[in-house]
Protein backbone atom coordinates (compact mmCIF):
# COMPACT_ATOMS: atom_id res chain seq x y z
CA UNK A 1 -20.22 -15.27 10.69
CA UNK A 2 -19.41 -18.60 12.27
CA UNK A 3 -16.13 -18.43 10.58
CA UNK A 4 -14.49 -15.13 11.46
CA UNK A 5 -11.70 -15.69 13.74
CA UNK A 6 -9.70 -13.34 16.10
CA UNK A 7 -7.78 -10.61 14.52
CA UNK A 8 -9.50 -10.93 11.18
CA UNK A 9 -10.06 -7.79 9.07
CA UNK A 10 -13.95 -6.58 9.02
CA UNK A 11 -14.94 -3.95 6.28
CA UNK A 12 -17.80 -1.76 7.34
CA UNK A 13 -19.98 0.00 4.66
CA UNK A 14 -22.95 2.38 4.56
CA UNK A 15 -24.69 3.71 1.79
CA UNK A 16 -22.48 4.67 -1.23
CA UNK A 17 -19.01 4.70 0.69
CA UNK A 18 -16.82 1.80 2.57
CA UNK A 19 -16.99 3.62 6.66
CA UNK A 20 -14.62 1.54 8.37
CA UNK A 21 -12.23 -0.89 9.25
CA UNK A 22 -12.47 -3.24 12.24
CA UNK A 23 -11.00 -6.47 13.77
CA UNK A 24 -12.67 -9.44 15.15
CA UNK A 25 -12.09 -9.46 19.29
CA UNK A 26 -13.75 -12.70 20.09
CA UNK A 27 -15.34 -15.30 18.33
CA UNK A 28 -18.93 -16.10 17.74
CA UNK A 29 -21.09 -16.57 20.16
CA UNK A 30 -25.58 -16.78 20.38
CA UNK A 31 -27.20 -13.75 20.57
CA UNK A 32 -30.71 -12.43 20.60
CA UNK A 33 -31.40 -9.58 17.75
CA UNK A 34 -29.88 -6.20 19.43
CA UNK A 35 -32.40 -3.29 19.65
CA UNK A 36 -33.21 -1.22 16.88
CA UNK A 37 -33.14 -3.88 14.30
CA UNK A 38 -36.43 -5.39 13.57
CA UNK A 39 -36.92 -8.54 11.87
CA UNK A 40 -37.99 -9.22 8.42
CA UNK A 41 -40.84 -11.37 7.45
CA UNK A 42 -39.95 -14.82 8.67
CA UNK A 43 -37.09 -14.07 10.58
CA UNK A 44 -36.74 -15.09 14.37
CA UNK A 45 -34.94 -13.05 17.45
CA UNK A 46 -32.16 -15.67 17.32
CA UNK A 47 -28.66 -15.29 16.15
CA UNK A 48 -25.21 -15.20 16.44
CA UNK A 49 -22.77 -11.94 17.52
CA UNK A 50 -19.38 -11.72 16.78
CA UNK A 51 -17.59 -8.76 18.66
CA UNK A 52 -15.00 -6.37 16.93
CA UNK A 53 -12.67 -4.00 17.33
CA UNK A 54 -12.94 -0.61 15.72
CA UNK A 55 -9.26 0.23 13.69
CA UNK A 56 -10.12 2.77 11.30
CA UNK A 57 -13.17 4.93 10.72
CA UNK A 58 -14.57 8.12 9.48
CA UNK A 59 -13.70 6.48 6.31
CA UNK A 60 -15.19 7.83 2.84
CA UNK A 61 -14.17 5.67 -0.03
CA UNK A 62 -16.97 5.01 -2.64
CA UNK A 63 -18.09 1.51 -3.28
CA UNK A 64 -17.15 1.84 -6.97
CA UNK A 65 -13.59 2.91 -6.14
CA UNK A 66 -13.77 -0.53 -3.76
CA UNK A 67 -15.33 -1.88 -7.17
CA UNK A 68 -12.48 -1.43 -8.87
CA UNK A 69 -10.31 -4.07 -6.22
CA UNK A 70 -12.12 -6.52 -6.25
CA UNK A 71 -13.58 -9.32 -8.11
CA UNK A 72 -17.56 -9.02 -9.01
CA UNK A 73 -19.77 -12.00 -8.67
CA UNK A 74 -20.89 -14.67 -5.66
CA UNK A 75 -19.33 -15.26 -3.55
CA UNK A 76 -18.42 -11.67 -3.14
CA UNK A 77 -20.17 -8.36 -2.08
CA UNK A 78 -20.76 -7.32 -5.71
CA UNK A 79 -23.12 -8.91 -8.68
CA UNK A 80 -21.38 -9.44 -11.63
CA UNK A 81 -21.82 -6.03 -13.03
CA UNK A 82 -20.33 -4.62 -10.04
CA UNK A 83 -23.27 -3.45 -7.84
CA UNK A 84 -23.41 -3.50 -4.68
CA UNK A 85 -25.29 -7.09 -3.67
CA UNK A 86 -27.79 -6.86 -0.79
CA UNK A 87 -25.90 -8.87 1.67
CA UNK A 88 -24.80 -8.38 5.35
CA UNK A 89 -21.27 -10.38 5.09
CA UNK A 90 -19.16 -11.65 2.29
CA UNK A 91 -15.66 -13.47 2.02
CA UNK A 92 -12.83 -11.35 0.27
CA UNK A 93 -10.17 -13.35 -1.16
CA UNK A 94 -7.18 -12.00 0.87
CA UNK A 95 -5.36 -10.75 -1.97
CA UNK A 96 -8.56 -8.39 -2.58
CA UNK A 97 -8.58 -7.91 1.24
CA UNK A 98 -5.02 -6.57 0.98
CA UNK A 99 -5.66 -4.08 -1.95
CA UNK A 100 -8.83 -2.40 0.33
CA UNK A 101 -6.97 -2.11 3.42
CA UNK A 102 -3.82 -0.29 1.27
CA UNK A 103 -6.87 1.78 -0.50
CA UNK A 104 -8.09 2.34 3.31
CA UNK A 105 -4.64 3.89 4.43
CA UNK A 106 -3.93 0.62 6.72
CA UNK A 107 -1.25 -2.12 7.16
CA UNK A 108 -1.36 -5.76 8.14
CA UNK A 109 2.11 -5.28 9.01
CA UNK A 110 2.88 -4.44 12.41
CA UNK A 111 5.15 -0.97 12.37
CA UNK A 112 9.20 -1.13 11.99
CA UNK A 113 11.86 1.16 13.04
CA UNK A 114 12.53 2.54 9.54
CA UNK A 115 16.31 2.23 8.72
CA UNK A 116 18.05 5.51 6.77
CA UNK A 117 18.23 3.55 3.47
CA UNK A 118 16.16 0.65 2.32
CA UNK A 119 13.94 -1.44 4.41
CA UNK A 120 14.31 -2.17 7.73
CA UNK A 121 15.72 -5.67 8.06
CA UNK A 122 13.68 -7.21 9.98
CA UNK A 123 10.36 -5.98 7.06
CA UNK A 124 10.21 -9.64 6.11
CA UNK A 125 9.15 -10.97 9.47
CA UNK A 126 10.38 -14.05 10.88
CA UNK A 127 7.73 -16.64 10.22
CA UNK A 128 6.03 -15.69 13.23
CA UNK A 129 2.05 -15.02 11.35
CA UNK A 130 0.56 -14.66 14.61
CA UNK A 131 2.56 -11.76 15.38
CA UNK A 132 1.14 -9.65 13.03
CA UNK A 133 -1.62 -6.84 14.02
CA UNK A 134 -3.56 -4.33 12.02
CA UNK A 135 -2.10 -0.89 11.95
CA UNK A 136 -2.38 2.53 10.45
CA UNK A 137 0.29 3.12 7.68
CA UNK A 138 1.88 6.51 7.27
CA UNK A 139 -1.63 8.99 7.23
CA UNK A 140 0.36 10.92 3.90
CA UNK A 141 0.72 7.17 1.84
CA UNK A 142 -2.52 7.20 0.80
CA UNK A 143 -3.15 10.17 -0.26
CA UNK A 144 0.21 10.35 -1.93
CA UNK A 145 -0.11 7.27 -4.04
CA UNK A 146 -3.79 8.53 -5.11
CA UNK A 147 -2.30 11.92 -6.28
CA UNK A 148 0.51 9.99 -8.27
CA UNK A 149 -1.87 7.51 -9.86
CA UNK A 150 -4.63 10.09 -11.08
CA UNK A 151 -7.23 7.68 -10.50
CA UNK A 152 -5.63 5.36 -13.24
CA UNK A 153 -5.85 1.46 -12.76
CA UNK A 154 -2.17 1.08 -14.00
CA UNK A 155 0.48 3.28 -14.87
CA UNK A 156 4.48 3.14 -15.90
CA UNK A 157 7.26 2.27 -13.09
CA UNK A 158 8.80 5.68 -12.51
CA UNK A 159 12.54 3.56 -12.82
CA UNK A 160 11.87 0.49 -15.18
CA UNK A 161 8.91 2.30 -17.50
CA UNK A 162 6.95 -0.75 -17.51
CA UNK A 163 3.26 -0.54 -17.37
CA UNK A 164 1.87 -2.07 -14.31
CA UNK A 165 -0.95 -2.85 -12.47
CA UNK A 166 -1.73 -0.18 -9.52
CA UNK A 167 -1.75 -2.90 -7.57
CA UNK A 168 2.16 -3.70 -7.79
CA UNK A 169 3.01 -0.06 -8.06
CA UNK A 170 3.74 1.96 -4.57
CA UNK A 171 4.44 5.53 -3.74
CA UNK A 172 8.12 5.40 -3.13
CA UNK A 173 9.64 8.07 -1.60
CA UNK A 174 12.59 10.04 -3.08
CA UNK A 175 14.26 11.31 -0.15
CA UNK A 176 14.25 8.77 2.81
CA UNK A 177 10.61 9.67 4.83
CA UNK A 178 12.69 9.45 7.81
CA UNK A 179 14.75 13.07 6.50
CA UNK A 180 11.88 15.00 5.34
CA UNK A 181 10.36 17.72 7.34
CA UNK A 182 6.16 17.21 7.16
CA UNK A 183 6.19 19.89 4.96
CA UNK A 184 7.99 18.00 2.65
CA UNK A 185 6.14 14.61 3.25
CA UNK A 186 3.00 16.44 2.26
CA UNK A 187 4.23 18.18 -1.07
CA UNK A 188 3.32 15.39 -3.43
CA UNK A 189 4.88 17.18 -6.40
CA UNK A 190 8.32 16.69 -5.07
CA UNK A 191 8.56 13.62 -2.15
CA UNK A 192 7.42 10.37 -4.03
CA UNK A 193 7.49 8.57 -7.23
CA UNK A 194 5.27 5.47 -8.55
CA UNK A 195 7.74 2.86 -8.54
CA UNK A 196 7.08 -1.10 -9.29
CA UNK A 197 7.25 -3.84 -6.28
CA UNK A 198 8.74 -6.66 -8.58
CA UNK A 199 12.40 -4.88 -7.89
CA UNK A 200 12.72 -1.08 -8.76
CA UNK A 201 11.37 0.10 -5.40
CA UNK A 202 13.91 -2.35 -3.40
CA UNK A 203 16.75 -1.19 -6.07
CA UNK A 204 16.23 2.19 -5.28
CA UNK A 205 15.63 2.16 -1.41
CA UNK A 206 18.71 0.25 -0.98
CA UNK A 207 20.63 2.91 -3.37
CA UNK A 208 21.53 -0.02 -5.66
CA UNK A 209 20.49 2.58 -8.69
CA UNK A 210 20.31 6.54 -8.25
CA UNK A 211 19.12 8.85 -10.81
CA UNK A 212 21.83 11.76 -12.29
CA UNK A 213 20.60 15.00 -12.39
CA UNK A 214 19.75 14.85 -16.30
CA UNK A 215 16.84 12.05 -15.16
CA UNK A 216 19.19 8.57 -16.02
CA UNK A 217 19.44 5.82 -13.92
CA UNK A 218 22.80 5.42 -12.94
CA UNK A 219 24.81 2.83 -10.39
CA UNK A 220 24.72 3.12 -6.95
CA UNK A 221 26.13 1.46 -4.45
CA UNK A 222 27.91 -2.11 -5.38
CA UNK A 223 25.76 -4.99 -5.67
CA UNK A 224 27.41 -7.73 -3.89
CA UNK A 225 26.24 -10.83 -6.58
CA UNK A 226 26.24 -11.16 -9.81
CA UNK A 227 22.62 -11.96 -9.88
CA UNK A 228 22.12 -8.55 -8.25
CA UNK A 229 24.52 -6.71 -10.18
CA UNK A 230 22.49 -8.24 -13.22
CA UNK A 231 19.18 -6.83 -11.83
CA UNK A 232 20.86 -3.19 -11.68
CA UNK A 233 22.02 -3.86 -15.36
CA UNK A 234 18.77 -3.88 -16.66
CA UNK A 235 17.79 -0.57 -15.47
CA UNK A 236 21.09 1.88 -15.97
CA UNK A 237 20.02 4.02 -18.72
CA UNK A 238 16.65 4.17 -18.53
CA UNK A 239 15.17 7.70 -17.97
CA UNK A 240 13.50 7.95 -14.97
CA UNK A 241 9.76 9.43 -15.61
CA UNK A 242 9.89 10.98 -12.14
CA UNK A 243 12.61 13.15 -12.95
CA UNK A 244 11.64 17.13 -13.08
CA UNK A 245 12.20 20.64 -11.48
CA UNK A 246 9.98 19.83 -8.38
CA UNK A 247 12.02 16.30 -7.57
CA UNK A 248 15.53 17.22 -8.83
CA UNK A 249 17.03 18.05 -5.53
CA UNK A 250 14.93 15.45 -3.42
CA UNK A 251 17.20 12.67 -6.11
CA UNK A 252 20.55 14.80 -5.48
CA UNK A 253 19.92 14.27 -1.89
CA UNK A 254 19.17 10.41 -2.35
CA UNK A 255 22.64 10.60 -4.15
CA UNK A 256 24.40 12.00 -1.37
CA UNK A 257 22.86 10.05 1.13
CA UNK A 258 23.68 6.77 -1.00
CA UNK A 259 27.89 7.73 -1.36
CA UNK A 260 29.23 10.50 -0.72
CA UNK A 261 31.57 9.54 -4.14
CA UNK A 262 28.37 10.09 -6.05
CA UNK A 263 28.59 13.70 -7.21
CA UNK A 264 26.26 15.47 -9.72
CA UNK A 265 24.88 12.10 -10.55
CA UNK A 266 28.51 10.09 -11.48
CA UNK A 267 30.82 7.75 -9.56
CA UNK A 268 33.78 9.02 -8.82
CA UNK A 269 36.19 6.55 -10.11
């Protein structure tokens, strides 16, 4: 306890299911035992408190989803055949800590004004660590990239067709989030595709590679280096997994949206 510091991440869990999210507001500080905790054989009234700041709760995600993110063994919350270990705190590596919060539905990113293709600029930050702040992602995300993963630990980039970790694979949206109506952010079959973080998902938000309408990854807009316009190489072609009668026109639209010289899928030369 004597080692959480402000504005780290707490995970709260009860019973069978991970309840909430909070973040330390002050640091330690002495404390007698607060009421309606008695003691255990041998222990004193004496301790320590360390106050936090509720972020997300009414939370229901089963410990042996949580399980499944983390690795088992001391120092950690789980024994090494992955039960629970009777313990009131443990340390989480923070590349663990990362995958629970995503699995949790929340960010350590502060929000961005999302630009109308690609990333917002600024997404990488600007060295400033302090500056970042928990916050809820987009409430569909979640939900989105469980329905695309069907509970499956890794699964095929819907652009590249490599076989991934879940970890590195994110629910990438077809047509830009900021365009759809939240009817179509909540119809799963057609807004989002599994696509991988080591390149396909920033290929494809910047419109560096589209998809034609027979479900081939085609050029885009021009990739300014060679070293790009190698990247882009590697993937024209390939057929994109995502590709079907519920997505077809959410891809059109990423077309048009991309160049306007991009029609049914070619470049207009």
């Amino acid at each position: 306890m004597k080692e959480l510091k402000l504005g780290d991440a707490v995970f709260h869990y009860y019973g069978p299911h991970l309840r909430a999210v909070s973040v330390v507001a002050d640091e330690w500080k002495e404390a007698a035992r607060p009421d309606g905790y008695p003691p255990r054989e041998g222990e004193g009234d004496d301790g320590w408190l360390v106050q936090v700041t509720p972020f997300a709760t009414g939370l229901e995600i089963p410990w042996t989803r949580i399980a499944e993110l983390i690795t088992h063994g001391s120092p950690g919350p789980f024994t090494a055949v992955g039960k629970p270990q009777q313990k009131f705190l443990s340390a989480l590596p923070e590349n663990e800590a990362l995958a629970v919060l995503r699995e949790a539905g929340v960010s350590l990113q502060a929000p961005q004004e999302e630009s109308f293709l690609g990333l917002p600029e600024d997404c990488w930050g600007d060295g400033e660590t302090d500056a970042q702040a928990l916050t809820t992602v987009r409430k569909e995300q979640g939900e989105l990239r469980r329905h695309l993963l069907h509970g499956r630990s890794s699964a095929p980039c819907s652009i590249c067709g490599e076989e991934l970790p879940a970890k590195v694979l994110v629910a990438g949206h077809i047509k830009p989030r900021s365009l759809c109506s939240e009817d179509e952010r909540w119809d799963f079959r057609s807004a989002a595709m599994l696509i991988c973080a080591l390149g396909c998902d920033a290929l494809f938000e910047w419109g560096y590679v589209v998809v034609d309408d027979s479900g081939r990854v085609r050029r885009g807009r021009h990739a300014e280096t060679k070293d790009l316009e190698a990247a882009v190489d590697l993937l024209i072609g390939k057929v994109c997994s995502a590709h079907n009668e519920h997505t077809a026109s959410n891809f059109a639209e990423r077309r048009r949206i991309v160049s306007p010289s991009i029609v049914d899928g070619s470049i207009l030369q």
